[in-house]
N, C-alpha and C. Protein backbone atom coordinates (compact mmCIF):
# COMPACT_ATOMS: atom_id res chain seq x y z
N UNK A 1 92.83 94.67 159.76
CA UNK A 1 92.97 95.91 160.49
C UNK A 1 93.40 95.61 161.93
N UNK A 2 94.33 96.35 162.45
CA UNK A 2 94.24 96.08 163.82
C UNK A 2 94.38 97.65 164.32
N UNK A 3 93.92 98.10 166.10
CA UNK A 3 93.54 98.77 166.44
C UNK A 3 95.44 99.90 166.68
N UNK A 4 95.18 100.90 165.70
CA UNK A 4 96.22 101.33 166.42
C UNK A 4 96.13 102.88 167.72
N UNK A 5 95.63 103.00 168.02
CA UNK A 5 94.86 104.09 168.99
C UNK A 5 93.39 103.96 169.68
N UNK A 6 93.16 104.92 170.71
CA UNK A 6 91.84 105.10 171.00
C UNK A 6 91.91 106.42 172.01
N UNK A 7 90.75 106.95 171.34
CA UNK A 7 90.85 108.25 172.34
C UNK A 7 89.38 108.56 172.97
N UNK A 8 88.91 108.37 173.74
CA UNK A 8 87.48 108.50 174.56
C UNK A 8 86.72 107.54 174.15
N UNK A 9 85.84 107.54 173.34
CA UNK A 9 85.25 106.41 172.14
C UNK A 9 85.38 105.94 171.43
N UNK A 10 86.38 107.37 170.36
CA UNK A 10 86.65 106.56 168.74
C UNK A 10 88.06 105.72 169.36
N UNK A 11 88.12 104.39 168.73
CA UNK A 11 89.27 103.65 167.89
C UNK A 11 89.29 103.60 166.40
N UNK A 12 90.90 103.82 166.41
CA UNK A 12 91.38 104.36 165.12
C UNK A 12 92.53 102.71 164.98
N UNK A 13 91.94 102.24 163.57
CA UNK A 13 92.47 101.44 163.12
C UNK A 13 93.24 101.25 161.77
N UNK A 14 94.49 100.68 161.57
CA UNK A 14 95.16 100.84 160.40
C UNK A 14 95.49 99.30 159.93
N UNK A 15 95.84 99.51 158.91
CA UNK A 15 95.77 98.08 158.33
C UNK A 15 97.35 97.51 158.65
N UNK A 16 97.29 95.95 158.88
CA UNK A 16 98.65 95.13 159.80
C UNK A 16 99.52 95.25 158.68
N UNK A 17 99.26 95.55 157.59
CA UNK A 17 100.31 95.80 156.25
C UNK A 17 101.03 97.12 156.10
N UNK A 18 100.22 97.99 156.89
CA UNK A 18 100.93 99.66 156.76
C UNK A 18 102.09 99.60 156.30
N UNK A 19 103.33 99.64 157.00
CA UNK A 19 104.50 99.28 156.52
C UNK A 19 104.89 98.30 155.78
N UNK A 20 104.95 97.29 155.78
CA UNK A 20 105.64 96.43 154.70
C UNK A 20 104.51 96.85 153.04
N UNK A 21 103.59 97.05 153.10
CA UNK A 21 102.81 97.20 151.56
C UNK A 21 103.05 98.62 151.49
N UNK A 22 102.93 99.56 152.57
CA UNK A 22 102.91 101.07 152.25
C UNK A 22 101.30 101.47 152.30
N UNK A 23 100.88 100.69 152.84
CA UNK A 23 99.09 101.07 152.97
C UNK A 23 98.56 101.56 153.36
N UNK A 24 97.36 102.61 152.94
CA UNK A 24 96.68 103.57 153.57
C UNK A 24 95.95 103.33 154.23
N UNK A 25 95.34 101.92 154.15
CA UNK A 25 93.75 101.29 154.70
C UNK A 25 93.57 101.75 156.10
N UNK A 26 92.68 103.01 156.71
CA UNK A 26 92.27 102.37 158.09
C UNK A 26 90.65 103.09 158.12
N UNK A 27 90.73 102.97 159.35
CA UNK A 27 89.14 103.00 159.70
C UNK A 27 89.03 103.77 161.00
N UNK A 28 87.86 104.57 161.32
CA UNK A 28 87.66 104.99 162.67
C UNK A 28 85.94 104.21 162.90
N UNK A 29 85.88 103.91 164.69
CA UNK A 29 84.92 103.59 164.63
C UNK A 29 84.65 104.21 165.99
N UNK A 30 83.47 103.88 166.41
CA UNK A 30 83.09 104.86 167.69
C UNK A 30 82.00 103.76 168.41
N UNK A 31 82.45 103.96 169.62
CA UNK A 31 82.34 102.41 170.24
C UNK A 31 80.55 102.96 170.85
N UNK A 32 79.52 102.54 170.95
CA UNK A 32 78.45 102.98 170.71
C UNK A 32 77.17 101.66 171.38
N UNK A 33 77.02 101.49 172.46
CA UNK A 33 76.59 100.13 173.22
C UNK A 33 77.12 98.97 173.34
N UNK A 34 78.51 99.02 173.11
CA UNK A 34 79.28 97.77 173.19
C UNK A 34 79.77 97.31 171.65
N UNK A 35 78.97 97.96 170.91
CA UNK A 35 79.05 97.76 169.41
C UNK A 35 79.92 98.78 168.98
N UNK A 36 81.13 98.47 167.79
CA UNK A 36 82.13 99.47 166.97
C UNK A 36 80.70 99.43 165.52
N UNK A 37 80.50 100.83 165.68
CA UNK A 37 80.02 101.45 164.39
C UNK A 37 81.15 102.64 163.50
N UNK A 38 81.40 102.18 161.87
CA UNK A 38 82.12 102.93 161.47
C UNK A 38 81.71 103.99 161.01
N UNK A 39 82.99 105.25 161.28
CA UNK A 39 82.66 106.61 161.41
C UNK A 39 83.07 107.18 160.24
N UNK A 40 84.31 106.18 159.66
CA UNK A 40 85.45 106.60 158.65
C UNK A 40 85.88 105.58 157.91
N UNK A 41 86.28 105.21 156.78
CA UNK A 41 86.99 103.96 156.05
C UNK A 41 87.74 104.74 155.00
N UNK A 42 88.73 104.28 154.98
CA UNK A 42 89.69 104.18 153.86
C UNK A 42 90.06 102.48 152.91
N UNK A 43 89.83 102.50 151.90
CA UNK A 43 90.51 101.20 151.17
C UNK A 43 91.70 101.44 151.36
N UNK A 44 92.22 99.88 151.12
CA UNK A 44 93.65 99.35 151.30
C UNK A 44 93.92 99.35 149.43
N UNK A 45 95.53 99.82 149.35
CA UNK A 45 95.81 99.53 148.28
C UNK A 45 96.53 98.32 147.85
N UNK A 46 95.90 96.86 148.20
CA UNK A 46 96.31 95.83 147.88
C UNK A 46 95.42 94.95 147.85
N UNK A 47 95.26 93.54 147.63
CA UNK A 47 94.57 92.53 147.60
C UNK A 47 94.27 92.05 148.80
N UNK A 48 93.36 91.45 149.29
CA UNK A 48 93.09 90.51 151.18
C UNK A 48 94.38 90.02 151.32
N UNK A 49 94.41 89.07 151.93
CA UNK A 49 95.89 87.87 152.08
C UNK A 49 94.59 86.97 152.29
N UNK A 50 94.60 86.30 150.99
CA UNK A 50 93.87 85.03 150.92
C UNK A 50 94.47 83.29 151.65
N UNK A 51 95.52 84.09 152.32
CA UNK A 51 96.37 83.13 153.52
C UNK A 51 95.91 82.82 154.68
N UNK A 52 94.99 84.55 155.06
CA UNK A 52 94.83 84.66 156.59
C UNK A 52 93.68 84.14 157.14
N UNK A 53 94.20 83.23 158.67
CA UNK A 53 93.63 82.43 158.81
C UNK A 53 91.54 82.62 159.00
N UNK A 54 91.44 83.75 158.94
CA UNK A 54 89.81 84.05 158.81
C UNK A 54 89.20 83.07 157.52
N UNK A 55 89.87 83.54 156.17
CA UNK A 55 89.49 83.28 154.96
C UNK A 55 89.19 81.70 154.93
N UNK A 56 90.21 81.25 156.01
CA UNK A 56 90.66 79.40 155.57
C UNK A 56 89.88 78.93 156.09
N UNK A 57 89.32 79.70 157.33
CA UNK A 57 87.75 79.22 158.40
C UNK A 57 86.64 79.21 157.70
N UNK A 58 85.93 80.87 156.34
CA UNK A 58 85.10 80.50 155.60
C UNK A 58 85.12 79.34 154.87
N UNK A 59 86.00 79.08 154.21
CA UNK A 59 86.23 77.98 153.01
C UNK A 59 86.20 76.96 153.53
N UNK A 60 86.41 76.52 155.11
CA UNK A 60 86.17 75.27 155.37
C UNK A 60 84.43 74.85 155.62
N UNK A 61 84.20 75.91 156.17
CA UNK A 61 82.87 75.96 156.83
C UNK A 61 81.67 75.91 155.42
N UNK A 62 81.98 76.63 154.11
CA UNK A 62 81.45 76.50 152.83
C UNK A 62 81.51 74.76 152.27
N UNK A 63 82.70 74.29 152.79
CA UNK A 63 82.96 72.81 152.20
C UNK A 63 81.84 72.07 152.81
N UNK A 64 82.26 72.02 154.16
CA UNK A 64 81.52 71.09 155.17
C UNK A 64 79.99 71.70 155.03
N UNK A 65 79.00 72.73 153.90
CA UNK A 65 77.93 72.60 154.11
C UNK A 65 77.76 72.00 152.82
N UNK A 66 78.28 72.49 151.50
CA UNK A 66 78.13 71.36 150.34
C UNK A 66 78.58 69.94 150.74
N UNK A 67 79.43 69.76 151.75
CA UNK A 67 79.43 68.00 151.74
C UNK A 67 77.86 67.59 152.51
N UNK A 68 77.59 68.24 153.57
CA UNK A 68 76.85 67.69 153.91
C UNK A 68 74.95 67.70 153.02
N UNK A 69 75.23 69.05 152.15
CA UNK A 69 74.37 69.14 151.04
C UNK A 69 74.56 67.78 150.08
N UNK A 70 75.87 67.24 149.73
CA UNK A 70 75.69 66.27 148.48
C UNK A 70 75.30 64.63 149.65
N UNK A 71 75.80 64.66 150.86
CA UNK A 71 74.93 63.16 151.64
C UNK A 71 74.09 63.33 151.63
N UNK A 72 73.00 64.08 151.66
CA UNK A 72 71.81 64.25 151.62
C UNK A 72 71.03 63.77 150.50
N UNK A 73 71.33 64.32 149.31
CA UNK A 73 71.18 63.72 147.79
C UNK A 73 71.04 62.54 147.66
C-alpha cells in the first residue's frame, strides 16, 4: 500500500499495483496518538509479490533462527 492522500487525520491508501494489476486494494486509516488505526480495508485482487523486499527480510530472519535453533542441538 502506499499513501495516496490525506485529509485532516484520515490517510487514504491504495495499493502500488492500482494501475498496472487494475486493483481495488486500499485502506483508510485515521492517525490517532501517533498510531494509524484502520477505519476501512478493501482486499487486493491479486496475490502479495512474494519478490518484495519485506517478504525476503521475514525469510531471512526465519532462517537465521532455525540455524541458530539446529547449533544448539
Amino acid at each position: 500500500m502506499v499513501k495516496d492522500k490525506s485529509l485532516k487525520a484520515n490517510y487514504y491508501w491504495c495499493c502500488k499495483s492500482r494501475k498496472s494489476l487494475n486493483c481495488n486494494g486500499q485502506a483508510i486509516t485515521r492517525l490517532s496518538n501517533g498510531q494509524h488505526i484502520f477505519t476501512k480495508f478493501v482486499n487486493h485482487n491479486h496475490s502479495p509479490n512474494t519478490s518484495a523486499v519485506s517478504v525476503l527480510k521475514i525469510i531471512d530472519v526465519k532462517m537465521q533462527v532455525r540455524n541458530t535453533k539446529k547449533s544448539k542441538e
